[in-house]
PDB file of N, CA and C in Angstrom:
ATOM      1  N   UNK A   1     -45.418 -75.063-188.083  1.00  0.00           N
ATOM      2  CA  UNK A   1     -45.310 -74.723-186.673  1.00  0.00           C
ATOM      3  C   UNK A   1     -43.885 -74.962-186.194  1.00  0.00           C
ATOM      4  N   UNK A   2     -43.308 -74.280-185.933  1.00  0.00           N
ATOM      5  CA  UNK A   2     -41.796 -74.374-184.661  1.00  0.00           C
ATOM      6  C   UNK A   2     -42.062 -75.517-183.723  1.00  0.00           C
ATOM      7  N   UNK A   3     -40.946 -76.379-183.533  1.00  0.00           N
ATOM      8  CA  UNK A   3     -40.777 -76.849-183.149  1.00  0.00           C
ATOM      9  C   UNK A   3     -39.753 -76.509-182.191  1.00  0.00           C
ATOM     10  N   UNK A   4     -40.128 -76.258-180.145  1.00  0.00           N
ATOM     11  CA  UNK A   4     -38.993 -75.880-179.291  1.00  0.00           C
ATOM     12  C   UNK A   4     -38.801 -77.255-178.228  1.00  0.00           C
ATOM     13  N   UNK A   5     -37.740 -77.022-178.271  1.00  0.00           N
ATOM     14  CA  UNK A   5     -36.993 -77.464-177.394  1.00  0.00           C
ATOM     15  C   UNK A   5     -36.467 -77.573-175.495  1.00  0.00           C
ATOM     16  N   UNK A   6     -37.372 -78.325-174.468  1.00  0.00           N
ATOM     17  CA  UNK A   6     -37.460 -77.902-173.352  1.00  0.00           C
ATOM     18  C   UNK A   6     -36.595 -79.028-172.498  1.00  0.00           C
ATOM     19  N   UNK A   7     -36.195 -78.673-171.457  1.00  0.00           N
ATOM     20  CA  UNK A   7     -35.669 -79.677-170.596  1.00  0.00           C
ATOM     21  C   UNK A   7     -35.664 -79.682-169.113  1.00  0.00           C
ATOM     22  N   UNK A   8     -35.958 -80.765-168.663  1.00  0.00           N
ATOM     23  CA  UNK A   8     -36.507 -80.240-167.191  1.00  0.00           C
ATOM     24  C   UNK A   8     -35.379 -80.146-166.318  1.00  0.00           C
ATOM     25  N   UNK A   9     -35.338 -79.531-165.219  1.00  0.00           N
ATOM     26  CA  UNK A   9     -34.167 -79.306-164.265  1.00  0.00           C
ATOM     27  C   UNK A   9     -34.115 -80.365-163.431  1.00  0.00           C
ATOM     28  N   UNK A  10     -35.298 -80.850-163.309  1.00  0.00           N
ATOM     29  CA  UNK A  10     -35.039 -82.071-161.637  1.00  0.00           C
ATOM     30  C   UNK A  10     -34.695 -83.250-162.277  1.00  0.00           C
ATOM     31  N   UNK A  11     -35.284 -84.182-163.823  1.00  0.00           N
ATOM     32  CA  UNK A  11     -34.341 -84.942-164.005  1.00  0.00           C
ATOM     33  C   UNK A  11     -33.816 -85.552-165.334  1.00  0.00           C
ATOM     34  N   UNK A  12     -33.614 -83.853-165.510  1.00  0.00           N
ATOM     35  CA  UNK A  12     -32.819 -83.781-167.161  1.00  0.00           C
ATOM     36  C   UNK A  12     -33.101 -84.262-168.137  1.00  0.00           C
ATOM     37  N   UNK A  13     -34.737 -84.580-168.517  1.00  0.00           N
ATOM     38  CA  UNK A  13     -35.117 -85.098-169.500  1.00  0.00           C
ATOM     39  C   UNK A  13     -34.729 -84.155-170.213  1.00  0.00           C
ATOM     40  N   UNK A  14     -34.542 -84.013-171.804  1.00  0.00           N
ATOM     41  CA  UNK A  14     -35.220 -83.234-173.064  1.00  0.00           C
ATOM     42  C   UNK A  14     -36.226 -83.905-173.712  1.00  0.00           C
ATOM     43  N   UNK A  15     -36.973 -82.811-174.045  1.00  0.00           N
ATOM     44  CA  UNK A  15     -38.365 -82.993-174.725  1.00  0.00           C
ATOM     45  C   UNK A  15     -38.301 -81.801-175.918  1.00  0.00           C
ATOM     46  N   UNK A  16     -39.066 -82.081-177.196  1.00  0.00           N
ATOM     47  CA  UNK A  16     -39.487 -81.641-178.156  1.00  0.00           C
ATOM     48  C   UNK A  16     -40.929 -81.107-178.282  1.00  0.00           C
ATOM     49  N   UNK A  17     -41.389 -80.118-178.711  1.00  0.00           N
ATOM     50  CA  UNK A  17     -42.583 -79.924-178.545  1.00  0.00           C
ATOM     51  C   UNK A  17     -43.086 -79.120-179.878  1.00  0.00           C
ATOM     52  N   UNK A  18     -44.231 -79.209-180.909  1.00  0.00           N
ATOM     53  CA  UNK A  18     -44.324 -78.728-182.088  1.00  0.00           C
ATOM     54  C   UNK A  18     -45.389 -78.126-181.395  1.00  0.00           C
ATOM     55  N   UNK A  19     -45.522 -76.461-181.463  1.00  0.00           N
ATOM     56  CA  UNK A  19     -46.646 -75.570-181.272  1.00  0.00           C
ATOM     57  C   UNK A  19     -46.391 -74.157-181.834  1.00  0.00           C
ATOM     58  N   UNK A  20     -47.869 -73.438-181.328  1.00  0.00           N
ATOM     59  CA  UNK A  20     -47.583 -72.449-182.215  1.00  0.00           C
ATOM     60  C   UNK A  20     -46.759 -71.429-181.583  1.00  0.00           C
ATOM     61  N   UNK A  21     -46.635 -69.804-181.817  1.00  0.00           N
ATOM     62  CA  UNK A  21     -45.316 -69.030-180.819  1.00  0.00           C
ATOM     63  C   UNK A  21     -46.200 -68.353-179.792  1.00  0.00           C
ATOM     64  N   UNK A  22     -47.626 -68.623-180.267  1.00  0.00           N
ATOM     65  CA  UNK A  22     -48.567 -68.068-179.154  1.00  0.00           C
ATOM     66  C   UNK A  22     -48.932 -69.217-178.101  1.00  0.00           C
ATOM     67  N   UNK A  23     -48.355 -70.237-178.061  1.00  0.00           N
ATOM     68  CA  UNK A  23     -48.776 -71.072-177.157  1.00  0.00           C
ATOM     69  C   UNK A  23     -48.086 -71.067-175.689  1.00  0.00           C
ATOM     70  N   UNK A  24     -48.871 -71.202-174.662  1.00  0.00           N
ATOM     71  CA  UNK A  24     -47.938 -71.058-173.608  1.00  0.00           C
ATOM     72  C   UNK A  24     -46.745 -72.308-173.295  1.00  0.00           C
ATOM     73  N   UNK A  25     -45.668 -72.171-172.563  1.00  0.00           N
ATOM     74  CA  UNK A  25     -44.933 -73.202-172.254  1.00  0.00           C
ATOM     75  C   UNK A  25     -45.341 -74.431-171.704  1.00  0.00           C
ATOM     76  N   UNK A  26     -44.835 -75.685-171.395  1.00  0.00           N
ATOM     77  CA  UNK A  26     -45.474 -76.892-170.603  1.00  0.00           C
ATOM     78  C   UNK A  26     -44.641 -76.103-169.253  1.00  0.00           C
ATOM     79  N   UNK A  27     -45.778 -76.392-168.254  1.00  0.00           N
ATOM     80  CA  UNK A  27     -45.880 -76.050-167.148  1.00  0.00           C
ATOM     81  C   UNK A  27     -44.969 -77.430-166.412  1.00  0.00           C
ATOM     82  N   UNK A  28     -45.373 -78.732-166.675  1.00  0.00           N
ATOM     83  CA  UNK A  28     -44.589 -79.465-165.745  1.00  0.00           C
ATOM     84  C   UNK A  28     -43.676 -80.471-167.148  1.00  0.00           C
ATOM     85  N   UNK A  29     -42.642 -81.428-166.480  1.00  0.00           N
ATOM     86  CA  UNK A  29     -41.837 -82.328-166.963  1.00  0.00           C
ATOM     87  C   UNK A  29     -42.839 -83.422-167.974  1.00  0.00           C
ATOM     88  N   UNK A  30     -42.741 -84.043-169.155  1.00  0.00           N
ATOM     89  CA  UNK A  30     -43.544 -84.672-169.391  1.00  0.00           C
ATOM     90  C   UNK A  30     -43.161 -86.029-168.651  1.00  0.00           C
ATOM     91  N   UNK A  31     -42.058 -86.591-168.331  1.00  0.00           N
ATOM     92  CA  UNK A  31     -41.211 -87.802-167.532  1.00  0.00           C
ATOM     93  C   UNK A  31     -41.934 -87.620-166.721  1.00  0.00           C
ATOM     94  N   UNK A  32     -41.557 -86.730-165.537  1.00  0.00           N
ATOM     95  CA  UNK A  32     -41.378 -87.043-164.431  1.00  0.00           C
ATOM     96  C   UNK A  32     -42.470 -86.213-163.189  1.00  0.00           C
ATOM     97  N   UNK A  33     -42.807 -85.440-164.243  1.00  0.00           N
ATOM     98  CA  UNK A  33     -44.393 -84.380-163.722  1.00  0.00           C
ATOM     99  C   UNK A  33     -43.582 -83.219-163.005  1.00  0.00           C
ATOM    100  N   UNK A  34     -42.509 -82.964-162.973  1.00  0.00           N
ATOM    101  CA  UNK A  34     -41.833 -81.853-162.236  1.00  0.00           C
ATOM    102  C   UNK A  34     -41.499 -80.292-162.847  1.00  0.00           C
ATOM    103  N   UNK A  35     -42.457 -79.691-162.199  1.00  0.00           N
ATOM    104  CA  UNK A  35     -42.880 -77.831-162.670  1.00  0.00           C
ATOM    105  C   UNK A  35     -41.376 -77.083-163.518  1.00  0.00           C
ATOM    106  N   UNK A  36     -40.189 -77.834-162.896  1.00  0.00           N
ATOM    107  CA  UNK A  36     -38.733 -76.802-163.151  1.00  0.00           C
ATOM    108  C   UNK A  36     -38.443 -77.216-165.111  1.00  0.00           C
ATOM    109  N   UNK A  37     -38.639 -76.533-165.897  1.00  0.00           N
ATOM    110  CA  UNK A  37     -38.956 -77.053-167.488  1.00  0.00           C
ATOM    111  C   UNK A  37     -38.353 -75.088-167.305  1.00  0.00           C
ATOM    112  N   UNK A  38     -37.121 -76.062-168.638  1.00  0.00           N
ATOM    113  CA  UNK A  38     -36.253 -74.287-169.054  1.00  0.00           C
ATOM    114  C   UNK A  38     -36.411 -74.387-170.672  1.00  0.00           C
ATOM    115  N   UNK A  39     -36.321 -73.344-170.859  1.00  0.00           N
ATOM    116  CA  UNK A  39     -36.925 -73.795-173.207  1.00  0.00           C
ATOM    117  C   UNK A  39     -35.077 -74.057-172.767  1.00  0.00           C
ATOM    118  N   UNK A  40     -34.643 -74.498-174.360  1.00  0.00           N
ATOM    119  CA  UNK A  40     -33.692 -74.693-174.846  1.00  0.00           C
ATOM    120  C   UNK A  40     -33.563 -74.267-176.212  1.00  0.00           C
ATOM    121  N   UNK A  41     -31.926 -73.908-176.213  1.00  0.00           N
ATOM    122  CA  UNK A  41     -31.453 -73.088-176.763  1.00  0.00           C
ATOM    123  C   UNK A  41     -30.670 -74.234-178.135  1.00  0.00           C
ATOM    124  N   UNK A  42     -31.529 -74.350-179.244  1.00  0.00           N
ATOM    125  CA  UNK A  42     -30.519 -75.101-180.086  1.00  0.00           C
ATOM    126  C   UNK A  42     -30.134 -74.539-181.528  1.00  0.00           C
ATOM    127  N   UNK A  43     -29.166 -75.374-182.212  1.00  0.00           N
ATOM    128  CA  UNK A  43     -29.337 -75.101-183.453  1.00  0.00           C
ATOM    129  C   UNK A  43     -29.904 -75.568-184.363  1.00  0.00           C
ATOM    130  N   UNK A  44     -30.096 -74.751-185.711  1.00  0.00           N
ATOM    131  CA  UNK A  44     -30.846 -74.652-186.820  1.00  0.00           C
ATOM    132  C   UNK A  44     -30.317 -75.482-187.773  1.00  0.00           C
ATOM    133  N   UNK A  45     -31.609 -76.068-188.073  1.00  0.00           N
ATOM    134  CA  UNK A  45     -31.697 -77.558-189.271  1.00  0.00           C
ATOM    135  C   UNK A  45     -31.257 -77.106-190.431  1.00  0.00           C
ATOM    136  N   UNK A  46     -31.182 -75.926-190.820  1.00  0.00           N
ATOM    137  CA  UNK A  46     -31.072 -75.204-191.873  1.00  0.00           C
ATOM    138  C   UNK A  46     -29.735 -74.820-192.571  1.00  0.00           C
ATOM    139  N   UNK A  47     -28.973 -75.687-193.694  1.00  0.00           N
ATOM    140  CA  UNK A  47     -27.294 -75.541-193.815  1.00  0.00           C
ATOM    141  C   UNK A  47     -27.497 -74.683-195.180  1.00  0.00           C
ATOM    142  N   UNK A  48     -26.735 -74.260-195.878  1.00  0.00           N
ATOM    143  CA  UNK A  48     -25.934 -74.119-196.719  1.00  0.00           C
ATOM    144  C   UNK A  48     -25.159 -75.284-197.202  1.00  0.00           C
ATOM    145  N   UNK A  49     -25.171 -75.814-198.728  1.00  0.00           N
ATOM    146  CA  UNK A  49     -23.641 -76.736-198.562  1.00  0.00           C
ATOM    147  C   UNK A  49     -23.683 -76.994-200.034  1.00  0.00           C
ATOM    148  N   UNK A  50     -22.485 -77.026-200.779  1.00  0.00           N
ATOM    149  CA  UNK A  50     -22.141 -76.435-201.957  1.00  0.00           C
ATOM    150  C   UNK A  50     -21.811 -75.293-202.464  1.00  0.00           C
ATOM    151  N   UNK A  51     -21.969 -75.352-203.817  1.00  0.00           N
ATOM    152  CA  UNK A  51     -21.699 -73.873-204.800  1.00  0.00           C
ATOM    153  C   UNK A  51     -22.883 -72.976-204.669  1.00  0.00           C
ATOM    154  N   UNK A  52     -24.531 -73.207-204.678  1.00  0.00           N
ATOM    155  CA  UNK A  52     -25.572 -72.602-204.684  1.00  0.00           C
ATOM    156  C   UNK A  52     -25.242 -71.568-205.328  1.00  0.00           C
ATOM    157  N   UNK A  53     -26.682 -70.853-204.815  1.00  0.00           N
ATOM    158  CA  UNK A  53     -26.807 -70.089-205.569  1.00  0.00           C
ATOM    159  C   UNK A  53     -25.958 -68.175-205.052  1.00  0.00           C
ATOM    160  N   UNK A  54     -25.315 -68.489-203.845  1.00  0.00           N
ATOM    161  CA  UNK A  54     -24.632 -67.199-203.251  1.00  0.00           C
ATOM    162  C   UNK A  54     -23.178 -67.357-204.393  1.00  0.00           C
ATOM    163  N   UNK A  55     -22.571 -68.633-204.215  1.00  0.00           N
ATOM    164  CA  UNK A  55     -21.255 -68.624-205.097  1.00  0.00           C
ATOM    165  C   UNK A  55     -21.247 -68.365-206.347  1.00  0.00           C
ATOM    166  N   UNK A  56     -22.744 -68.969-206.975  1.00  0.00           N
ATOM    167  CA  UNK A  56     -22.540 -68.587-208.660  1.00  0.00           C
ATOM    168  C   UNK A  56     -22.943 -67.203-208.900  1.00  0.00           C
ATOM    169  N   UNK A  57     -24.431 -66.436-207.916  1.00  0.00           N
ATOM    170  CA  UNK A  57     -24.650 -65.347-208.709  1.00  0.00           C
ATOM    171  C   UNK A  57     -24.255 -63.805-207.490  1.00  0.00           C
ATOM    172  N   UNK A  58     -23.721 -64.299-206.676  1.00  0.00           N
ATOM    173  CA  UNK A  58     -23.163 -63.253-206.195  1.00  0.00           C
ATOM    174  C   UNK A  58     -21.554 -62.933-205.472  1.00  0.00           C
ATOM    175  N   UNK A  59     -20.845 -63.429-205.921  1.00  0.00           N
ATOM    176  CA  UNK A  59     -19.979 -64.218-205.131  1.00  0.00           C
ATOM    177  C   UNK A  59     -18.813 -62.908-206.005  1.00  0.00           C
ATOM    178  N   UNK A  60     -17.955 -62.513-205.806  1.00  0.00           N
ATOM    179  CA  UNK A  60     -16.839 -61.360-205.986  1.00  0.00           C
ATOM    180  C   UNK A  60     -16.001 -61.884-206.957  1.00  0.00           C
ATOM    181  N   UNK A  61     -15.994 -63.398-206.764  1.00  0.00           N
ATOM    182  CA  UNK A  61     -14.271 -63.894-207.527  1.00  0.00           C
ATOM    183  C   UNK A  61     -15.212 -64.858-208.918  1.00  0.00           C
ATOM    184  N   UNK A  62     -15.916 -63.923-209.869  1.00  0.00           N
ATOM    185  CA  UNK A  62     -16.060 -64.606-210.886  1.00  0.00           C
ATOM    186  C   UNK A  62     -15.814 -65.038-211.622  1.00  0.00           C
ATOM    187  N   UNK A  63     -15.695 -66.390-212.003  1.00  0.00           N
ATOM    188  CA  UNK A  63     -14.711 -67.445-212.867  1.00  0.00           C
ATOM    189  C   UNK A  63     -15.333 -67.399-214.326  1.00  0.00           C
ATOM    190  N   UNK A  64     -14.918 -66.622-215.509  1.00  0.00           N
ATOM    191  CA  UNK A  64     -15.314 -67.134-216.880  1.00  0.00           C
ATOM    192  C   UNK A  64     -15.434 -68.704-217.079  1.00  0.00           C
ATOM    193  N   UNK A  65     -16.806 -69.329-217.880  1.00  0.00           N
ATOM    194  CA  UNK A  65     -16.435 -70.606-218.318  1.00  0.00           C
ATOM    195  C   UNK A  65     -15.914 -70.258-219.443  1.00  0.00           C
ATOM    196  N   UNK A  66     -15.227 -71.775-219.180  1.00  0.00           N
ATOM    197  CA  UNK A  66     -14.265 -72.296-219.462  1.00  0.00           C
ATOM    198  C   UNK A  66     -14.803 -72.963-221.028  1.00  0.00           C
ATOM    199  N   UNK A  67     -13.786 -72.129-222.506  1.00  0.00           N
ATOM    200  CA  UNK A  67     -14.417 -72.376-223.542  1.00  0.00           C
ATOM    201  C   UNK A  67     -13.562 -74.219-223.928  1.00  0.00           C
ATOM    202  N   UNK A  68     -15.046 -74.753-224.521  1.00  0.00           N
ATOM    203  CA  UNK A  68     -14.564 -76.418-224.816  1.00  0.00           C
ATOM    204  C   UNK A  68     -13.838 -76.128-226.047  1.00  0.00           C
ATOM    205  N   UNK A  69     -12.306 -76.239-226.180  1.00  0.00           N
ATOM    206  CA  UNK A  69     -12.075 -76.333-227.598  1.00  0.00           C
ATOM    207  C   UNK A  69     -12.194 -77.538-228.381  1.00  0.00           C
ATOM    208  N   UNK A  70     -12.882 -78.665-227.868  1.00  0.00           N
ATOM    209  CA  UNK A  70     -13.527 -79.320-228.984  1.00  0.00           C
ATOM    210  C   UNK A  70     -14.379 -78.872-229.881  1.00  0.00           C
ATOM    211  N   UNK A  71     -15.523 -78.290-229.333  1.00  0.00           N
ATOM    212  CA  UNK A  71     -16.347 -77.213-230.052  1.00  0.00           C
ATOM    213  C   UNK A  71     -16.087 -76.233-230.491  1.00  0.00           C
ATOM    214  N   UNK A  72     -14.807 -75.363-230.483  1.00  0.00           N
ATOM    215  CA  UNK A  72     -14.725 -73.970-231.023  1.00  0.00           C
ATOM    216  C   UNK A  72     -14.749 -73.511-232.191  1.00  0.00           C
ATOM    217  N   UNK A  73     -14.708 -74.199-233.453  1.00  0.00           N
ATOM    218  CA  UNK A  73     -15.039 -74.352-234.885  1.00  0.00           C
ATOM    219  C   UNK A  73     -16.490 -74.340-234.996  1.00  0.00           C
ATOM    220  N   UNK A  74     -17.302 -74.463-234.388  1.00  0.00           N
ATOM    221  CA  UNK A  74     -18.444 -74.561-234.492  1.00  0.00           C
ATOM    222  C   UNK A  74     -19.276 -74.084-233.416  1.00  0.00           C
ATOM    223  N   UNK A  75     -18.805 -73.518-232.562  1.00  0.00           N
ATOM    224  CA  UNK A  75     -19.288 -72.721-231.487  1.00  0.00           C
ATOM    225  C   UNK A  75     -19.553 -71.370-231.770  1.00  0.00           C
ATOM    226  N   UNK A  76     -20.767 -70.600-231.495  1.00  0.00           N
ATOM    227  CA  UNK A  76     -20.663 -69.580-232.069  1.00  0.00           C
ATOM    228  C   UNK A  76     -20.560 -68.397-231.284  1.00  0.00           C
ATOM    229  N   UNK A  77     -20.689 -68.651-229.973  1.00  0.00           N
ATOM    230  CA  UNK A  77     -20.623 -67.547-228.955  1.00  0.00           C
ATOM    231  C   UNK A  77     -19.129 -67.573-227.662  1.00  0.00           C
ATOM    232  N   UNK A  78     -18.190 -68.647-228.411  1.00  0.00           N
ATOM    233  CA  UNK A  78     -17.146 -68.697-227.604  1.00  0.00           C
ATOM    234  C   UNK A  78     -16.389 -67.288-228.313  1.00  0.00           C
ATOM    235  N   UNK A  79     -15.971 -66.556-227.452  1.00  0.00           N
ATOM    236  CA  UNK A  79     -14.855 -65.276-227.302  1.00  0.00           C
ATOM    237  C   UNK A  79     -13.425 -65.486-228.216  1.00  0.00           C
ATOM    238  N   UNK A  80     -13.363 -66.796-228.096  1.00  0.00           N
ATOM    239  CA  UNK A  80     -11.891 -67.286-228.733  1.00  0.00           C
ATOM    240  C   UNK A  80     -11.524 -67.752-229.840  1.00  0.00           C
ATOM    241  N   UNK A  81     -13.131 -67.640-230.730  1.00  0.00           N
ATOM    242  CA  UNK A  81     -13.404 -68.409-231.717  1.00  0.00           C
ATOM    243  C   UNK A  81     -13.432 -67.537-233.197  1.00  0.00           C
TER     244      UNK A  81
END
């Protein structure tokens, strides 16, 4: 379920509220019992952060690995070998 975000106008609480998208709004303040409640507008919990999976398998500037020449005598699928 979404979780939105409301805040009342008369005395600026914010409140959190987990429901479904068919549910109607809270009608009054949960503080302060006062009807003026505006949704709020926030951002998303949701990051990106690292290499993932956009940099390794789609990403334009593809980097060959990098062959170990410790192993290359005995490596059998290095290019250089």
């Amino acid at each position: 379920m979404p979780l939105y975000e409301y805040g009342c106008k008369d005395c600026g609480h914010e409140f959190e509220l987990m429901q479904k998208m068919s549910d109607p709004s809270p009608s009054n303040c949960v503080k302060c019992n006062g009807p003026n409640i505006e949704k709020l507008m926030s951002s998303g919990s949701f990051h990106l952060k690292g290499g993932g999976w956009y940099s390794d398998g789609y990403s334009k500037d593809k980097k060959p690995a990098s062959c170990d020449t410790t192993k290359a005598p005995t490596c059998g699928g290095c290019p250089a070998a």
